[in-house]
Each structure stands twice: as structure tokens, then as C-alpha cells.
N, C-alpha and C. Protein backbone atom coordinates (compact mmCIF):
# COMPACT_ATOMS: atom_id res chain seq x y z
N UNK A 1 0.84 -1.18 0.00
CA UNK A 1 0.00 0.00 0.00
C UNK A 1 0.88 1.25 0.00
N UNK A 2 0.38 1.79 -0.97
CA UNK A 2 1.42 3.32 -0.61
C UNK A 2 1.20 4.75 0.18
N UNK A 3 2.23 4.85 0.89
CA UNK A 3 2.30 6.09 1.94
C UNK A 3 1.04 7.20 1.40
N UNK A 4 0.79 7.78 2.12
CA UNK A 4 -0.24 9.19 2.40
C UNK A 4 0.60 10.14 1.90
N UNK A 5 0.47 10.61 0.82
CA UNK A 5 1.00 11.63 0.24
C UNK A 5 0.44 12.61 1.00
N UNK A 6 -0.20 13.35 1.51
CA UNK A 6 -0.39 14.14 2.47
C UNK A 6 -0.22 14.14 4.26
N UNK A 7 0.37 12.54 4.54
CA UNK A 7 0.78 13.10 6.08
C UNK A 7 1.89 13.92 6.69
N UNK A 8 3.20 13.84 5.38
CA UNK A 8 3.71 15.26 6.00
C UNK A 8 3.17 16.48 5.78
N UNK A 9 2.04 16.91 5.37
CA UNK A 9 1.51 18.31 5.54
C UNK A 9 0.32 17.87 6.67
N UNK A 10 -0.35 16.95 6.87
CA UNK A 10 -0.93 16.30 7.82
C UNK A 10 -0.27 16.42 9.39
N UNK A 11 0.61 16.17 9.26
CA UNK A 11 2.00 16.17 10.77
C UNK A 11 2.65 17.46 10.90
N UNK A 12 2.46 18.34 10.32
CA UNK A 12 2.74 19.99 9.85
C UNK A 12 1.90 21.04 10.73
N UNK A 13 0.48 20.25 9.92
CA UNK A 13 -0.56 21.10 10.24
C UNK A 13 -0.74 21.04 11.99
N UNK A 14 -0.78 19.82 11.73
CA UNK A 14 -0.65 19.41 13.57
C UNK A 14 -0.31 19.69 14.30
N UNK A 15 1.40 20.28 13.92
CA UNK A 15 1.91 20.30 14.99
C UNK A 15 1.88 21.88 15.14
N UNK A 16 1.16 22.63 14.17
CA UNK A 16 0.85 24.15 14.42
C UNK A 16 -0.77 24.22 15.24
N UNK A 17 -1.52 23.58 15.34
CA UNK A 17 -2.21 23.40 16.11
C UNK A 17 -2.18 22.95 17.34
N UNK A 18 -1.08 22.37 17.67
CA UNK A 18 -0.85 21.70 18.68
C UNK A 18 -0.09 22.79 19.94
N UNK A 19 0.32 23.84 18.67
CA UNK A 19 1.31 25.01 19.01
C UNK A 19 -0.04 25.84 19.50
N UNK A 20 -0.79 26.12 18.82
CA UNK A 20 -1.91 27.22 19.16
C UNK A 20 -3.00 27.04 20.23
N UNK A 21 -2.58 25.74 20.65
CA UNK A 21 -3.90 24.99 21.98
C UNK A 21 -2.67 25.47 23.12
N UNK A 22 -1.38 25.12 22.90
CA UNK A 22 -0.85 25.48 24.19
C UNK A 22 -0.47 26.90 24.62
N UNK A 23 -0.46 27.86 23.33
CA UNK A 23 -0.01 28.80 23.54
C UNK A 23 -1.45 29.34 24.35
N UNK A 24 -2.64 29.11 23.72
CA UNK A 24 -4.12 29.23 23.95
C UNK A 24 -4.31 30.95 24.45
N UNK A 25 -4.73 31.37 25.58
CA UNK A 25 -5.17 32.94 25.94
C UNK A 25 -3.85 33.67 25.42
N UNK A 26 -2.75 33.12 25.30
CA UNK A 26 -1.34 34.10 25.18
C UNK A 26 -1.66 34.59 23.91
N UNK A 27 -2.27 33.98 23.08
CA UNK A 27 -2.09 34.49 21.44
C UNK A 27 -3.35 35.91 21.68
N UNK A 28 -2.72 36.88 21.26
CA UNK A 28 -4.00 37.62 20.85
C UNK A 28 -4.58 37.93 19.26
N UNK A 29 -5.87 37.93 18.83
CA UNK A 29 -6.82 37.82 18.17
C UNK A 29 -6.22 37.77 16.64
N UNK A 30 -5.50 38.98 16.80
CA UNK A 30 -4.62 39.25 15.73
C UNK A 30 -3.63 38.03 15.17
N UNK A 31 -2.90 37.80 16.04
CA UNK A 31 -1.67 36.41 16.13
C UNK A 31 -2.38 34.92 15.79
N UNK A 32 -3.99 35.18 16.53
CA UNK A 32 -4.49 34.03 16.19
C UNK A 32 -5.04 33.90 14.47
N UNK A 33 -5.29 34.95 14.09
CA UNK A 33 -6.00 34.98 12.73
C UNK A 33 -4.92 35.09 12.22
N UNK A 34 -3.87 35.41 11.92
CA UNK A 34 -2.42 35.10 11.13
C UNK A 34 -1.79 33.79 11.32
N UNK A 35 -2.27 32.91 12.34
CA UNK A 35 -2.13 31.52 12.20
C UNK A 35 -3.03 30.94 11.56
N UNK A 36 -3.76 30.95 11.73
CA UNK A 36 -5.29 29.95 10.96
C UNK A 36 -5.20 30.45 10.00
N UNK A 37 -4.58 32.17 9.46
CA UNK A 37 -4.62 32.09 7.89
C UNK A 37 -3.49 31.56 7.24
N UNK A 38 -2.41 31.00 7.87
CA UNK A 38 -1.52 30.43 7.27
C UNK A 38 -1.86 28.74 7.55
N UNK A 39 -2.44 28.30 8.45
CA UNK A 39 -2.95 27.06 7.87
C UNK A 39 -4.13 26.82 7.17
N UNK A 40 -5.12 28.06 6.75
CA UNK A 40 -5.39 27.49 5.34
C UNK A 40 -4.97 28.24 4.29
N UNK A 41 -3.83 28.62 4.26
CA UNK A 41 -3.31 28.58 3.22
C UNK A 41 -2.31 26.71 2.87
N UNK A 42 -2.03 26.72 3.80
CA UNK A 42 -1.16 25.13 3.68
C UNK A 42 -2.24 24.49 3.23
N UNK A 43 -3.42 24.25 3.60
CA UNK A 43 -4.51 23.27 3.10
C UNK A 43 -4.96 23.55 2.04
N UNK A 44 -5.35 24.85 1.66
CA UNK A 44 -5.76 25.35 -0.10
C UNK A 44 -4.49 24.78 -0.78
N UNK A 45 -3.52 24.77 -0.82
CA UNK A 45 -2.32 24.92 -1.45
C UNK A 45 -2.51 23.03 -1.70
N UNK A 46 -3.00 22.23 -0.64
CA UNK A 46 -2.78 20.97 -0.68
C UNK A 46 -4.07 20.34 -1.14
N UNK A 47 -5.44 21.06 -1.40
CA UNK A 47 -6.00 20.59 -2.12
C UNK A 47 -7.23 19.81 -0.73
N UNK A 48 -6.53 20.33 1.10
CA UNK A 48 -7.65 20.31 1.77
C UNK A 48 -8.66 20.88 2.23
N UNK A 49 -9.67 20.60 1.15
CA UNK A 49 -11.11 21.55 1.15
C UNK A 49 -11.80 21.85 2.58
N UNK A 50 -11.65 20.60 3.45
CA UNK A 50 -12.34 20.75 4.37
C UNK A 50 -11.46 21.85 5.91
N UNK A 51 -10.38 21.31 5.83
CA UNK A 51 -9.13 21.80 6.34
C UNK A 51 -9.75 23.62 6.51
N UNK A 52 -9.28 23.96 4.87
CA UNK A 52 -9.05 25.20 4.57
C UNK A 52 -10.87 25.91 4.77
N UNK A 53 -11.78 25.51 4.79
CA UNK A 53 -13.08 25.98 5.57
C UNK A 53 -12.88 26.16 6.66
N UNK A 54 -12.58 25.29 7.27
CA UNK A 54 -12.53 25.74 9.09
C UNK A 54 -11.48 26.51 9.40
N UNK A 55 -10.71 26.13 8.58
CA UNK A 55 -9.28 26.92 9.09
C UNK A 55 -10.05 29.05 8.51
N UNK A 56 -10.43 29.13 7.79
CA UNK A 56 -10.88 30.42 7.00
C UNK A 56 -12.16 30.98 8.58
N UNK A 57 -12.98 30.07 8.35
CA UNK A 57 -13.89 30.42 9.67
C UNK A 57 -13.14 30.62 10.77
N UNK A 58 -12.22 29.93 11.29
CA UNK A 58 -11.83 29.83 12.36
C UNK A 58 -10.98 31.51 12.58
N UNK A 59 -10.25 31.47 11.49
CA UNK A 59 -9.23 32.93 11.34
C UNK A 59 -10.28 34.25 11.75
N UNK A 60 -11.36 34.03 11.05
CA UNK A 60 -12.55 35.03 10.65
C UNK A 60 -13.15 35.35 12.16
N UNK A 61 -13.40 34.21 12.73
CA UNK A 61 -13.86 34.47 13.93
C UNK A 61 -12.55 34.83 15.55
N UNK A 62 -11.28 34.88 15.26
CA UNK A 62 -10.68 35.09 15.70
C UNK A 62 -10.94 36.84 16.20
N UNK A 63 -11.23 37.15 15.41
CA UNK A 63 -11.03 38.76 15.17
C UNK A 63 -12.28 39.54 16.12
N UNK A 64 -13.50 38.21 16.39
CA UNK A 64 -14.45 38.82 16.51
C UNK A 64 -15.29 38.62 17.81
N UNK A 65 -16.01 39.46 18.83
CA UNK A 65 -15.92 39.39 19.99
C UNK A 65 -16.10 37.63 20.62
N UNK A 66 -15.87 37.74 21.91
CA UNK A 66 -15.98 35.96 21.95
C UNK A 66 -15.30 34.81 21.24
N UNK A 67 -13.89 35.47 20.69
CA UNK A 67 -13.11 34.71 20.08
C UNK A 67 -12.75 33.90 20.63
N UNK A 68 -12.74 33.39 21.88
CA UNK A 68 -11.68 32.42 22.57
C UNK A 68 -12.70 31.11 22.52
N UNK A 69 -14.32 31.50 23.09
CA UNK A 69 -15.10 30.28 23.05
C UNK A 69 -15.26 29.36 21.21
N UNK A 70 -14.92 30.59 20.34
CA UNK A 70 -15.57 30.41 19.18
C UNK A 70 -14.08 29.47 18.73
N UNK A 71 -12.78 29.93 19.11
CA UNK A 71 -11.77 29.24 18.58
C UNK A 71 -11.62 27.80 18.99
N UNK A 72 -12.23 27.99 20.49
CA UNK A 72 -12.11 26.24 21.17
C UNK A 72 -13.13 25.42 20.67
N UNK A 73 -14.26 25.92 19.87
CA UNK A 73 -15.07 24.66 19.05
C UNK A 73 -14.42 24.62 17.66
N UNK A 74 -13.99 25.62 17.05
CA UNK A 74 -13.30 25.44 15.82
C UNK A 74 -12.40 24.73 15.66
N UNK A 75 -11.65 24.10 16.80
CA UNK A 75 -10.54 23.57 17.06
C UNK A 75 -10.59 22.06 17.25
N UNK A 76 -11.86 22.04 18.21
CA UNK A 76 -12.37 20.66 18.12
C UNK A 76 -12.76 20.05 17.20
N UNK A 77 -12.89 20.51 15.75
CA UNK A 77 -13.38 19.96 14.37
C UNK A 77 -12.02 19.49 14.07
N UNK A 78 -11.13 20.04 13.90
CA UNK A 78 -9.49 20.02 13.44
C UNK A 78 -9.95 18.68 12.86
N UNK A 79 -9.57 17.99 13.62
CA UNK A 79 -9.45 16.04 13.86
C UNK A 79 -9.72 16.02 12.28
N UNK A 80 -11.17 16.25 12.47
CA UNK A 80 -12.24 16.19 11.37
C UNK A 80 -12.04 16.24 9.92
N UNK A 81 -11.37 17.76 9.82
CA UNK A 81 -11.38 18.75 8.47
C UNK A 81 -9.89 17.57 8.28
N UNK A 82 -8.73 17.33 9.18
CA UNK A 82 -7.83 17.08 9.00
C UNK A 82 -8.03 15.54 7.91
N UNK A 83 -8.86 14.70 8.25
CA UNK A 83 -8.99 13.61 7.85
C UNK A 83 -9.62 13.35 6.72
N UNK A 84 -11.04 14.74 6.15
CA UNK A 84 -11.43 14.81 5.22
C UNK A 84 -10.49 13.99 3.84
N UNK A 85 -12.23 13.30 3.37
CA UNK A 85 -11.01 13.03 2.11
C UNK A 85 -12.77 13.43 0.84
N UNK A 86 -13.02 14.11 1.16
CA UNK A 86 -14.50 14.73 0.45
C UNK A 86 -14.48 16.05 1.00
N UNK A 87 -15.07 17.09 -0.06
CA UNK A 87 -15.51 18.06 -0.18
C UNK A 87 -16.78 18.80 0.47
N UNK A 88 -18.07 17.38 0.45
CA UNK A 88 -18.91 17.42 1.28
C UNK A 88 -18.44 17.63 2.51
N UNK A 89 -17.70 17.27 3.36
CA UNK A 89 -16.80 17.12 4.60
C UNK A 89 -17.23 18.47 5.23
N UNK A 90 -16.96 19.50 4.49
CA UNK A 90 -16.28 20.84 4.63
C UNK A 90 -17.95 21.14 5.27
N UNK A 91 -19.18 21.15 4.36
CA UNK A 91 -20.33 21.83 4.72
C UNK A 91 -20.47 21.52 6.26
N UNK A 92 -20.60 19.53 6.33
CA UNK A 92 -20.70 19.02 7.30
C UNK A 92 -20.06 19.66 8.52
N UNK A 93 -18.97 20.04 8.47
CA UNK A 93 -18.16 20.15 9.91
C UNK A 93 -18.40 21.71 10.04
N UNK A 94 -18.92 22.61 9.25
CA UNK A 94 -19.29 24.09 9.46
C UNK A 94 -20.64 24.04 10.07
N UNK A 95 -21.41 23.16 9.40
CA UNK A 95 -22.92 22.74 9.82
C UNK A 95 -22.87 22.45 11.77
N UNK A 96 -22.03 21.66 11.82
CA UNK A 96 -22.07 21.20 13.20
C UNK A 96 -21.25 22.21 13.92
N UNK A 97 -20.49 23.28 13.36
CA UNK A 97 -19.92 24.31 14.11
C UNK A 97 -20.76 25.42 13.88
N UNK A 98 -21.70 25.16 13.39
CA UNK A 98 -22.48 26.81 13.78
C UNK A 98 -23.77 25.82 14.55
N UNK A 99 -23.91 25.02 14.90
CA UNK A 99 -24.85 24.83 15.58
C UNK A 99 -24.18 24.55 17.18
N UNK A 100 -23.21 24.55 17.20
CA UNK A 100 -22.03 24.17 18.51
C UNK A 100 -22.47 25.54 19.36
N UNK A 101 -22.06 26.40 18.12
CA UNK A 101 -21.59 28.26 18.74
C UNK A 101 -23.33 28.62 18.89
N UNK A 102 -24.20 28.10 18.02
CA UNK A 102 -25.59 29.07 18.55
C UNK A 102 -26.08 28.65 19.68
């Protein structure tokens, strides 16, 4: 069987997320939306549709009051968008994140 052409951007993405849960209240709003826009840019670039939705929402809502509750459900999709291997994926995991946040 052959390797995952996408787990080193898979193990990438990760480990910048992994960076942004610990850094967590230290990042401010700004710092946080210049991360999430550079991981979806890594995911547009790689062709992860679902990735680069949440990652775009997630940046978007960084900026905007109640960012911290809105980033810790956006974050909990990660897993999700990360594993996508469909396009549908993307509606799905926005669907269940705006019903998380209302």
C-alpha cells in the first residue's frame, strides 16, 4: 500500500495546532487569525477543502468578539477537516460548528 501523500503536511498542520492549543489565551486575536490564515493557506495549497473551511472560519472568527469560546469549538473539528477526504466534509463540519456556537 502506498504512503499518504499528504501526512507530511498532515504532521505539519498538527503540529501548528498543537502550538496554538498550548499557547491558547497568550495568542492575541490578531496572532491568532495570522495563524489559521496560514494554515489554510497550507490546506488550499494541498488541495484540503475541508481543512481550509474551518481553518478560513476559524481565522474570521478570531477577530471577533468571543473569540476564545468560538476558537475552542473550531478547534475541536481540526481532527475532522484534518482527515477529510470529500468536499462534502467541509459543509458538514461548518454545519455542526455553527450549531455548537448558537
Amino acid at each position: 500500500m502506498a504512503a499518504d501523500p499528504l501526512a507530511l503536511v498532515r504532521s505539519q498542520i498538527g503540529a501548528r495546532i498543537a502550538e496554538i492549543q498550548e499557547l491558547g489565551q497568550r495568542l492575541s486575536p490578531l496572532d491568532l487569525h495570522s495563524r489559521m490564515d496560514a494554515i489554510r493557506q497550507m490546506a488550499a495549497e494541498h488541495g484540503m477543502v475541508a481543512l481550509e473551511g474551518l481553518a478560513r472560519c476559524t481565522a474570521q472568527m478570531a477577530l471577533l468578539p468571543g473569540h476564545r469560546t468560538a476558537t475552542r469549538s473550531c478547534l475541536e473539528h481540526i481532527d475532522e477537516a484534518l482527515d477529510s477526504r470529500s468536499s462534502r466534509d467541509c459543509t458538514t463540519i461548518l454545519a455542526a460548528l455553527a450549531i455548537r456556537l448558537h
